[in-house]
C-alpha atoms as a PDB file:
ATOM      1  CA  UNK A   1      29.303  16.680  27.265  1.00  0.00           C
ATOM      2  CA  UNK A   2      32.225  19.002  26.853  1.00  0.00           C
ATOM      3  CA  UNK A   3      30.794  20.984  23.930  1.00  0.00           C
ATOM      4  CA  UNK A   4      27.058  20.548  25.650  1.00  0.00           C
ATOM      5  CA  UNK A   5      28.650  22.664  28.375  1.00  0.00           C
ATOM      6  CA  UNK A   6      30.541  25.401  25.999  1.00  0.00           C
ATOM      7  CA  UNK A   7      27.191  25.671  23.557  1.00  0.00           C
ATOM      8  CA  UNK A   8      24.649  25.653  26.974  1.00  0.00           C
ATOM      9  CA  UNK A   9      27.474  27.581  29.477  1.00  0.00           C
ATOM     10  CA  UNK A  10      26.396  25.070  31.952  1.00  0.00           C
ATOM     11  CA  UNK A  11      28.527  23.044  33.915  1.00  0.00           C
ATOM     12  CA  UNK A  12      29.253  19.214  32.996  1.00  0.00           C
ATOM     13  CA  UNK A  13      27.824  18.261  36.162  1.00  0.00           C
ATOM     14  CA  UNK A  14      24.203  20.349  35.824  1.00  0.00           C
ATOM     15  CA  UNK A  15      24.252  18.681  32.191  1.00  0.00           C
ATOM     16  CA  UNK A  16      24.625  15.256  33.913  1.00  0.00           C
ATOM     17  CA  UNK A  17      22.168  15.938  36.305  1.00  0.00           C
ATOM     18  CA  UNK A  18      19.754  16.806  33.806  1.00  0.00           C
ATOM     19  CA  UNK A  19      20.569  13.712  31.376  1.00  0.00           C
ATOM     20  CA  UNK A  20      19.919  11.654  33.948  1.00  0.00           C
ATOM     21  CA  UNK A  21      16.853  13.333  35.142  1.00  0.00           C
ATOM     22  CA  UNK A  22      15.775  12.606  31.587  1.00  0.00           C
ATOM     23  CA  UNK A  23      17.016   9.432  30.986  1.00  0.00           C
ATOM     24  CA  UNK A  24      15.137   8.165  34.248  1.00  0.00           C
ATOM     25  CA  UNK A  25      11.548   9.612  33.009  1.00  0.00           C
ATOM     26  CA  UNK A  26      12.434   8.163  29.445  1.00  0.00           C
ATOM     27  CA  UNK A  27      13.561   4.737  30.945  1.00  0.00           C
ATOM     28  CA  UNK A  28      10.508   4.696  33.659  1.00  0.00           C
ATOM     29  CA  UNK A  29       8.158   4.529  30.308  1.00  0.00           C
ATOM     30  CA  UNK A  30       5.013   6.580  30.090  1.00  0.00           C
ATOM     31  CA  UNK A  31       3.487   6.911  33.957  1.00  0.00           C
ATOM     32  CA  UNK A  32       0.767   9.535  34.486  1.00  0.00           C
ATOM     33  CA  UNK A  33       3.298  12.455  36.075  1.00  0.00           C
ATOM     34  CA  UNK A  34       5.275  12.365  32.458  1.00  0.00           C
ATOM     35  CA  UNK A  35       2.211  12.617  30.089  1.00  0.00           C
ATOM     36  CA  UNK A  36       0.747  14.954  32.493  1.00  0.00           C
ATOM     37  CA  UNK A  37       3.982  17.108  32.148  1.00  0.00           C
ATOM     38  CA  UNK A  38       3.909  16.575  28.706  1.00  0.00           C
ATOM     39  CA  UNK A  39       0.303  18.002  28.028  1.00  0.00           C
ATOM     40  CA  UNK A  40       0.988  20.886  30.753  1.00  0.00           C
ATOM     41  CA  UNK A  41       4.053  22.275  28.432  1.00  0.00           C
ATOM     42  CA  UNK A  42       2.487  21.244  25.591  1.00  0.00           C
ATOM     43  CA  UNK A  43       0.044  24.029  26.724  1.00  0.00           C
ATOM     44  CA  UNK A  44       2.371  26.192  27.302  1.00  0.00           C
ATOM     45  CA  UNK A  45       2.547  29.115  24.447  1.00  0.00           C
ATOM     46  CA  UNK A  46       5.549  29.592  22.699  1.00  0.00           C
ATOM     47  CA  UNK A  47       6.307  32.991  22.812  1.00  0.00           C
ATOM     48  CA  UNK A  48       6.418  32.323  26.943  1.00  0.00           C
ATOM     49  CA  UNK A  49       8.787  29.260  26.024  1.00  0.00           C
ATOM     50  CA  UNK A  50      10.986  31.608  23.779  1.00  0.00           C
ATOM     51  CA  UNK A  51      11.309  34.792  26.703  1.00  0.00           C
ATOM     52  CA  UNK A  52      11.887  32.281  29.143  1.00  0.00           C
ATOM     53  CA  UNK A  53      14.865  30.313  27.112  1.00  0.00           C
ATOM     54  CA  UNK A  54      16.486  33.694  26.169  1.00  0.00           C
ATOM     55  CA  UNK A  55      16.445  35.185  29.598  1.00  0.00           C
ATOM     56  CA  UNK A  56      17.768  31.213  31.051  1.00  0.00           C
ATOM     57  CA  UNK A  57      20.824  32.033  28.041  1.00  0.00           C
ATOM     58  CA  UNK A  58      20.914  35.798  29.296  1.00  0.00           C
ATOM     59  CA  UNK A  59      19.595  36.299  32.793  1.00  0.00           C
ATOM     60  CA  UNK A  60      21.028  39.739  32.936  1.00  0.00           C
ATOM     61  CA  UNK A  61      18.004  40.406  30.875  1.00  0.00           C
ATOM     62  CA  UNK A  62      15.245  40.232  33.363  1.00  0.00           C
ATOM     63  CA  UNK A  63      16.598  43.221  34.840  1.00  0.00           C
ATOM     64  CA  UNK A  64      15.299  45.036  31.314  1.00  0.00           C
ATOM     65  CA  UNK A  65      11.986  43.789  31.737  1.00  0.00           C
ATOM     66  CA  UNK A  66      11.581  45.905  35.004  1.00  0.00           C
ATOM     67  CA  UNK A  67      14.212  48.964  34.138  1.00  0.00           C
ATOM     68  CA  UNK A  68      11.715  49.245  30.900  1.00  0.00           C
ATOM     69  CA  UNK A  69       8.726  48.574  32.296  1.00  0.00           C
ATOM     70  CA  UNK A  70       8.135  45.643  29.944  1.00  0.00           C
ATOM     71  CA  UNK A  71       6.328  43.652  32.807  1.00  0.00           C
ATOM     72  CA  UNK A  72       3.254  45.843  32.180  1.00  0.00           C
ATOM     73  CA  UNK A  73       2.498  44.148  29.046  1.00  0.00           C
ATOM     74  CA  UNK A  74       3.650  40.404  30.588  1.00  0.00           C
ATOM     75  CA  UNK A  75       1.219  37.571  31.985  1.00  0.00           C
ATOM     76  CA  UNK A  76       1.244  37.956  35.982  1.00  0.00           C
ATOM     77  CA  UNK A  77       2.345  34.391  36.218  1.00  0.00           C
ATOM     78  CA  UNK A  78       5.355  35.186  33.340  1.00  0.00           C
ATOM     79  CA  UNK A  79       5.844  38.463  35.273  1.00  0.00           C
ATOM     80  CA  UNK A  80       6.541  36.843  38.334  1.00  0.00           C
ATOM     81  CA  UNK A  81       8.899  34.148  37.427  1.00  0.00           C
ATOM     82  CA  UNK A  82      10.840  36.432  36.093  1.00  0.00           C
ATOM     83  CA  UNK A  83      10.887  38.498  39.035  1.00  0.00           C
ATOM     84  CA  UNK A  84      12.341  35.419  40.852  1.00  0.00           C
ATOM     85  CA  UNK A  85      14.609  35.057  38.405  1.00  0.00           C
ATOM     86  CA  UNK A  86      15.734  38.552  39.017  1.00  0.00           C
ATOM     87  CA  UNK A  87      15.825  38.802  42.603  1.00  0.00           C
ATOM     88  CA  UNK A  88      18.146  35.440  42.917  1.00  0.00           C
ATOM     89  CA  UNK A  89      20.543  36.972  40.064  1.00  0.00           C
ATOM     90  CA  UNK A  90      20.723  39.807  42.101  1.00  0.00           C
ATOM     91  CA  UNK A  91      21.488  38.226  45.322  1.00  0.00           C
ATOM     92  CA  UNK A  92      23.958  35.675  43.274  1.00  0.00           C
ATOM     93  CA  UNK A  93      25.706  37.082  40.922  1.00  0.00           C
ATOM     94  CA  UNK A  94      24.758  34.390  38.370  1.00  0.00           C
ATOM     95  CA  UNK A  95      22.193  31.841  38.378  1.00  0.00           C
ATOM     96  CA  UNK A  96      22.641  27.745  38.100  1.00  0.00           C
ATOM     97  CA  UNK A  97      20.096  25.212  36.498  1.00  0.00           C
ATOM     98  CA  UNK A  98      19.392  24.326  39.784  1.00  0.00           C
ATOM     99  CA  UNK A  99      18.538  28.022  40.690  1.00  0.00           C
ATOM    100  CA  UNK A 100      16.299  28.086  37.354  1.00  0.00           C
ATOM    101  CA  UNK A 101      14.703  24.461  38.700  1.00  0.00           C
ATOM    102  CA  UNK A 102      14.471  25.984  41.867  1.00  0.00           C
ATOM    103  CA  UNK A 103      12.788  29.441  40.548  1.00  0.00           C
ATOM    104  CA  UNK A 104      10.113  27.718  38.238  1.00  0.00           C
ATOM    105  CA  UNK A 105       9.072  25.032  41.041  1.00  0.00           C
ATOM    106  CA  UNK A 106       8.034  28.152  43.400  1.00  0.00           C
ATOM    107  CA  UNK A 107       6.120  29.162  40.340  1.00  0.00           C
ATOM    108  CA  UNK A 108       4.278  26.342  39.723  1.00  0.00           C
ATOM    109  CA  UNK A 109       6.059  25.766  36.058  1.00  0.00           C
ATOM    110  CA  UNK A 110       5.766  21.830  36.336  1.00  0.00           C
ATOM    111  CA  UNK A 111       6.612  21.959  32.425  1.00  0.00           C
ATOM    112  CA  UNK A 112      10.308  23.517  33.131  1.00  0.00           C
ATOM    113  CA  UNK A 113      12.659  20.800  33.611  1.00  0.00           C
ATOM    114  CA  UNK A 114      11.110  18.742  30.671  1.00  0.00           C
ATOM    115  CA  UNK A 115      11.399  22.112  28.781  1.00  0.00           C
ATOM    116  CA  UNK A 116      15.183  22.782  29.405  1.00  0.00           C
ATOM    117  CA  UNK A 117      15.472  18.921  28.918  1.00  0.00           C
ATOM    118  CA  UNK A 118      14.279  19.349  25.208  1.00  0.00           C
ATOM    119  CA  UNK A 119      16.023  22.564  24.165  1.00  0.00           C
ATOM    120  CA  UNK A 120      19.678  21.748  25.609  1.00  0.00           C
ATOM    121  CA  UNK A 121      20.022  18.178  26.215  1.00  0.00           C
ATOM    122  CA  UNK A 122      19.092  17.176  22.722  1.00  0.00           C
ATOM    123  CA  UNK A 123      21.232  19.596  21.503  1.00  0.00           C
ATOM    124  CA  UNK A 124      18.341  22.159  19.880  1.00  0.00           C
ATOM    125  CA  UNK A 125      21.091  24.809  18.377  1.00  0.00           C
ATOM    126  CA  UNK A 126      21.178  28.301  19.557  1.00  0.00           C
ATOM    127  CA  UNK A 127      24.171  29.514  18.543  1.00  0.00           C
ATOM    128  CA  UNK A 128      23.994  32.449  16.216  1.00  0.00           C
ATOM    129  CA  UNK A 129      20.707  33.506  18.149  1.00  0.00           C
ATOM    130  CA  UNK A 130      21.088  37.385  18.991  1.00  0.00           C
ATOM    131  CA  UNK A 131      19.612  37.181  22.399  1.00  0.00           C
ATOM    132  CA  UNK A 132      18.787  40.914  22.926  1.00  0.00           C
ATOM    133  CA  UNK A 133      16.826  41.024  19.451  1.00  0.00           C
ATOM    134  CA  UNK A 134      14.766  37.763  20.576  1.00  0.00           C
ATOM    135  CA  UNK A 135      14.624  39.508  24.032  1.00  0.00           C
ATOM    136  CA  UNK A 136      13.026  42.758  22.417  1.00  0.00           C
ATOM    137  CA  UNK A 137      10.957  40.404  20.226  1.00  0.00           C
ATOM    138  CA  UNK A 138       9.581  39.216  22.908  1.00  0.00           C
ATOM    139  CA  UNK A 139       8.424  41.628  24.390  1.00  0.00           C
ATOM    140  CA  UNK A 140       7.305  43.827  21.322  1.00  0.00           C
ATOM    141  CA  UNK A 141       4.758  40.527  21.326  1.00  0.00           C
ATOM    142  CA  UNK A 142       3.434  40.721  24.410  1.00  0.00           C
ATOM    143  CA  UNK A 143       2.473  44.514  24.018  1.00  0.00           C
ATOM    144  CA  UNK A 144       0.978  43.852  20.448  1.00  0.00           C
ATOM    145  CA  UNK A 145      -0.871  40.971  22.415  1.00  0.00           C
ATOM    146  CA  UNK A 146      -2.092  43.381  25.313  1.00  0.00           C
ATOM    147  CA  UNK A 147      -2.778  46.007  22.491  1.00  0.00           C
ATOM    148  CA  UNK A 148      -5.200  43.431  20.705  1.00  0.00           C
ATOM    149  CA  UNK A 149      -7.124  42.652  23.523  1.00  0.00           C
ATOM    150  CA  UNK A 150      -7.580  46.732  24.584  1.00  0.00           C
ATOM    151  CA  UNK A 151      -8.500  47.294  20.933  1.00  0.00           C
ATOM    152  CA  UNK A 152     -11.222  44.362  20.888  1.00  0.00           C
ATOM    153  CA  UNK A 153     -12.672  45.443  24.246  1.00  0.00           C
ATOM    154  CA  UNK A 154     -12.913  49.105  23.369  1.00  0.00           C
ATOM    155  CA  UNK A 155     -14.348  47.941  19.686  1.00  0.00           C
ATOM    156  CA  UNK A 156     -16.866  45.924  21.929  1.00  0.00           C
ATOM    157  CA  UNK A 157     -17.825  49.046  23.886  1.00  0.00           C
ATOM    158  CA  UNK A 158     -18.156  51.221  20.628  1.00  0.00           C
ATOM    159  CA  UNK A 159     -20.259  48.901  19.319  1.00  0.00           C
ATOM    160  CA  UNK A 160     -22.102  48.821  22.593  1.00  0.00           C
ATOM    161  CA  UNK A 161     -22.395  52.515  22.739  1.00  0.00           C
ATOM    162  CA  UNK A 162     -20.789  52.095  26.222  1.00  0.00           C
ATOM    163  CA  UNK A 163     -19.116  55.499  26.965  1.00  0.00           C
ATOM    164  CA  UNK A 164     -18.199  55.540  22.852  1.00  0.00           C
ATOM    165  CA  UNK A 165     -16.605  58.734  22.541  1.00  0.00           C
ATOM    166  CA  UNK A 166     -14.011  57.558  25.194  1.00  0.00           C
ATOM    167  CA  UNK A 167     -13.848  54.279  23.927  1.00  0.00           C
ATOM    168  CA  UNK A 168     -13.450  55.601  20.338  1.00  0.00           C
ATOM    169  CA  UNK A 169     -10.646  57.927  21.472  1.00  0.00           C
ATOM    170  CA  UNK A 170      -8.930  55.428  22.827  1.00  0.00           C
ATOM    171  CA  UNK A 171      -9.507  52.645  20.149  1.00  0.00           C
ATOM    172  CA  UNK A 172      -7.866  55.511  17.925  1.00  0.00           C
ATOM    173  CA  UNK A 173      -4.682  55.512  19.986  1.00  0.00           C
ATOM    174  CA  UNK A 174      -4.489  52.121  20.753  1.00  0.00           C
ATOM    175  CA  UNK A 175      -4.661  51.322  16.760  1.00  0.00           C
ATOM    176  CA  UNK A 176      -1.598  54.320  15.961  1.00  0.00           C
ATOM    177  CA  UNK A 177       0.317  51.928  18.834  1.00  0.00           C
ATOM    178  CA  UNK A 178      -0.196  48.873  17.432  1.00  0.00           C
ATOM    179  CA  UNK A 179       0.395  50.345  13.832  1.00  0.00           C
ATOM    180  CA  UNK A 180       3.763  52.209  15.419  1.00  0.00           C
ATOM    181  CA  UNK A 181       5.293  48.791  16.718  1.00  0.00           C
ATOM    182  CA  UNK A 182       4.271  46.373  13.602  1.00  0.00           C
ATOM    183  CA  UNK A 183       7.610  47.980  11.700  1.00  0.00           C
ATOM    184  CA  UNK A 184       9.594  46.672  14.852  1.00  0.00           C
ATOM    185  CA  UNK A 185       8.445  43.186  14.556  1.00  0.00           C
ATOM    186  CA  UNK A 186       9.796  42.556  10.621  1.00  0.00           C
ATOM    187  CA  UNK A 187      13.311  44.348  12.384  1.00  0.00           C
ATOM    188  CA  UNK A 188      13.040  42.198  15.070  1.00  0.00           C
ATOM    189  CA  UNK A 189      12.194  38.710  13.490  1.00  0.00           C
END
């Protein structure tokens, strides 16, 4: 538990708190709330798993994703989780496991206990993991994703002939973006 708490920076207790949170679902057996859990994170995409573990390691982070304007390019229900996560570090100073339990039940992310459950309990290593990079990579994603989808729907209006010199303009731009940050992801990964 002692090394748990020096790899995770949590406290023994949280750690025991969340062992035994686990060790009750695992010991109840399978009951409908844990396979629905299950499925719902299952669901869940991993580059949202992977922002929200490095900003839970590094919550001073989340403050980037605003200062930046990074929450442009971020699902509103990511967005906002975040901006929890944010406010309460502000107010706090620092934020608990039971602030992050706390943040992703008023967010409706059912999946997050079972999720910090499987990355720290059972000792999933991230030591060595340069948080800011991961951070960046993040969010380099999520604008390439947002990017994507512009390009397709403005290659659906060209196609369309729906306002196509506009569309083509902008398909044009949107393409010199997307070709501008692909460098940054092979830096980044």
């Amino acid at each position: 538990m002692k090394e748990l708490s020096i790899r995770s920076g949590l406290s023994t207790k949280e750690l025991s708190g969340l062992l035994a949170n686990y060790n009750r679902s695992v010991s109840q057996g399978p009951q409908t709330v844990n396979v629905k859990r299950t499925t719902s994170m299952g669901k869940i995409d991993p580059l949202h798993k992977n922002l929200i573990k490095v900003l839970f390691l590094m919550p001073q982070l989340s403050e980037r994703v605003f200062d930046e304007e990074w929450d442009a390019y971020l699902p509103e229900d990511i967005r906002n989780f975040i901006y929890k996560a944010k406010n309460l570090l502000g107010q706090r100073g620092s934020l608990t496991v039971s602030d992050w339990l706390y943040i992703a039940k008023e967010s409706g992310f059912d999946w997050f206990e079972s999720f910090l459950t499987k990355e720290f309990i059972n000792k999933k290593d991230n030591d060595g993991m340069n948080l800011e990079r991961e951070f960046s990579g993040c969010m380099v994603r999520f604008k390439m994703l947002q990017l994507e989808r512009k390009r397709m729907d403005n290659l659906r209006k060209i196609k369309e002939g729906e306002n196509s010199e506009n569309a083509l303009r902008e398909y044009k731009a949107i393409v010199q973006e997307i070709n501008r940050l692909k460098p940054m992801l092979g830096v980044l990964e």
